[in-house]
C-alpha atoms as a PDB file:
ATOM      1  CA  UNK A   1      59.278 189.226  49.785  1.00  0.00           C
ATOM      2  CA  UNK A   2      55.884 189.397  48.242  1.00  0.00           C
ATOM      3  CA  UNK A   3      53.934 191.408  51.290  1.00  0.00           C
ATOM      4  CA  UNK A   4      54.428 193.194  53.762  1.00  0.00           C
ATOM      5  CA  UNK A   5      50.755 194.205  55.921  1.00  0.00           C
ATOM      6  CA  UNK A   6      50.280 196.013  59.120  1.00  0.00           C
ATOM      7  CA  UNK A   7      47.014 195.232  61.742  1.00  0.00           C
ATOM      8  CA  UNK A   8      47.426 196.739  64.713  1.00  0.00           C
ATOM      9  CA  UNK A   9      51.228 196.566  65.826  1.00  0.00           C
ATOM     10  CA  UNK A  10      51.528 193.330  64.205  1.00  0.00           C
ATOM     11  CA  UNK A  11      53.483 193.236  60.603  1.00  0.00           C
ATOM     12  CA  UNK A  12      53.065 189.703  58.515  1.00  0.00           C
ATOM     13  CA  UNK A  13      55.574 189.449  56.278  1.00  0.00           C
ATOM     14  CA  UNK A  14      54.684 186.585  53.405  1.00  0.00           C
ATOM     15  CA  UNK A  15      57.524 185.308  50.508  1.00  0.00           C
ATOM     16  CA  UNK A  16      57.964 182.845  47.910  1.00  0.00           C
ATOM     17  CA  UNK A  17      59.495 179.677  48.883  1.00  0.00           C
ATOM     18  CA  UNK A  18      59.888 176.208  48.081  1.00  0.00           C
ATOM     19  CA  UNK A  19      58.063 173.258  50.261  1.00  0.00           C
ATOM     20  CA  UNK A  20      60.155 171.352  52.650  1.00  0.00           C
ATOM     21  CA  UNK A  21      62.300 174.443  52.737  1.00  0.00           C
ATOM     22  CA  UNK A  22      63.956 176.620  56.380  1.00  0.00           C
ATOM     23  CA  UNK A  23      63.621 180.166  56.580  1.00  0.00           C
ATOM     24  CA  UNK A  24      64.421 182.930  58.711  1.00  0.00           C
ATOM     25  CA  UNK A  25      62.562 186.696  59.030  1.00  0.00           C
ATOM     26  CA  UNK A  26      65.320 189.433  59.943  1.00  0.00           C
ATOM     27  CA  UNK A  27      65.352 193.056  59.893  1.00  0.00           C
ATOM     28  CA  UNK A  28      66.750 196.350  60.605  1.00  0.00           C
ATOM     29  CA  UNK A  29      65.170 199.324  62.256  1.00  0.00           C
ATOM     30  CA  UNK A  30      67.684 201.671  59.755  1.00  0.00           C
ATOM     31  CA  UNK A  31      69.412 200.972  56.912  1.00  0.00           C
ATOM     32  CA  UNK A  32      72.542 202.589  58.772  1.00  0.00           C
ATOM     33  CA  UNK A  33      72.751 199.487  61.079  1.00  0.00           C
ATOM     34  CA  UNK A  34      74.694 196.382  59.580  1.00  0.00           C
ATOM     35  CA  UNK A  35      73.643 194.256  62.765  1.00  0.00           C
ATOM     36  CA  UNK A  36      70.129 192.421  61.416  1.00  0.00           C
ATOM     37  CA  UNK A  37      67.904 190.979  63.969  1.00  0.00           C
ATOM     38  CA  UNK A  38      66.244 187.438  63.974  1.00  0.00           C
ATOM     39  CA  UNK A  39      62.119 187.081  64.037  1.00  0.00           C
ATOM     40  CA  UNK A  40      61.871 184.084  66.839  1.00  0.00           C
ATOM     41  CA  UNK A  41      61.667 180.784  65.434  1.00  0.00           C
ATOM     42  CA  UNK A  42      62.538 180.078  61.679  1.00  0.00           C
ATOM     43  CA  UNK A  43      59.688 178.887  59.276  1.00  0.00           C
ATOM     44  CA  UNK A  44      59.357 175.839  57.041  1.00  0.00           C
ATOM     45  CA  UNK A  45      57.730 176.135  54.144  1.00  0.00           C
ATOM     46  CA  UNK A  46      54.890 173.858  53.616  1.00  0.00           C
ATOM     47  CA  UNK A  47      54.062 175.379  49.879  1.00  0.00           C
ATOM     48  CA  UNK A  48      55.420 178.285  47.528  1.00  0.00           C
ATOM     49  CA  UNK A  49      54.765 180.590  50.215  1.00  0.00           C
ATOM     50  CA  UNK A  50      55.693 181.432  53.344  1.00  0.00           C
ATOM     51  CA  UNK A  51      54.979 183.759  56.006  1.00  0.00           C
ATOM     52  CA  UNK A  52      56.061 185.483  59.971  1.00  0.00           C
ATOM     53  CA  UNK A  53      54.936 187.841  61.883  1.00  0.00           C
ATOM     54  CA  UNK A  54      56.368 190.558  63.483  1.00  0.00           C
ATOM     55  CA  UNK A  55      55.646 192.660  66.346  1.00  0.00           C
ATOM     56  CA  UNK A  56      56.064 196.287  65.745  1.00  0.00           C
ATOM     57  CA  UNK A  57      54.874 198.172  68.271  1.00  0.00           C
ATOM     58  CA  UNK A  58      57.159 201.768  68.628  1.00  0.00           C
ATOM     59  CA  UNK A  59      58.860 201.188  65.153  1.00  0.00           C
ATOM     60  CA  UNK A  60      58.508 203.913  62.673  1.00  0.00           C
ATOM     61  CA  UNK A  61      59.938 201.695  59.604  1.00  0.00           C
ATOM     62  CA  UNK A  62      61.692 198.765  59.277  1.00  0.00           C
ATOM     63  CA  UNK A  63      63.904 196.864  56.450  1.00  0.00           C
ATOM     64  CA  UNK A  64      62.985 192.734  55.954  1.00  0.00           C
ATOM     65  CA  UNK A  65      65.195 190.174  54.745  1.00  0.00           C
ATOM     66  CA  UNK A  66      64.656 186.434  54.234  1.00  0.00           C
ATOM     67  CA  UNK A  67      67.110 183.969  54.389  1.00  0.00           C
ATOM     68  CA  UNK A  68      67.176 180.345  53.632  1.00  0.00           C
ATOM     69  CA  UNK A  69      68.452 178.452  56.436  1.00  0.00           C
ATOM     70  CA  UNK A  70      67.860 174.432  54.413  1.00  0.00           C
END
């Protein structure tokens, strides 16, 4: 993960990835929880970064992770 920004209750989370490639935005609320979440509908990359948003409205903090899907 290269970013993480906040506007409003909106996070965008932006990473490195390779073209061509599937990815999928999950998180945690707490680092206590082992059950992470999926961010709607995965992202192919269409350069060496990517990027999601997230809707954060009511969340005090919150823990990324980006997986590669293909």
């Amino acid at each position: 993960i290269k970013s993480v920004t906040v506007a409003g209750n909106l996070a965008t989370i932006t990473w490195t990835s390779t073209a061509n490639r599937v990815y999928r935005l999950q998180y945690l609320d707490g680092l206590g929880s082992t059950n992470w979440q999926e961010v709607p509908s995965d992202v192919t990359a269409t350069g060496p970064t990517g990027a999601a948003t997230n809707n954060v409205s009511g969340v005090a903090r919150r823990f990324y992770r980006v997986r590669l899907v293909q």
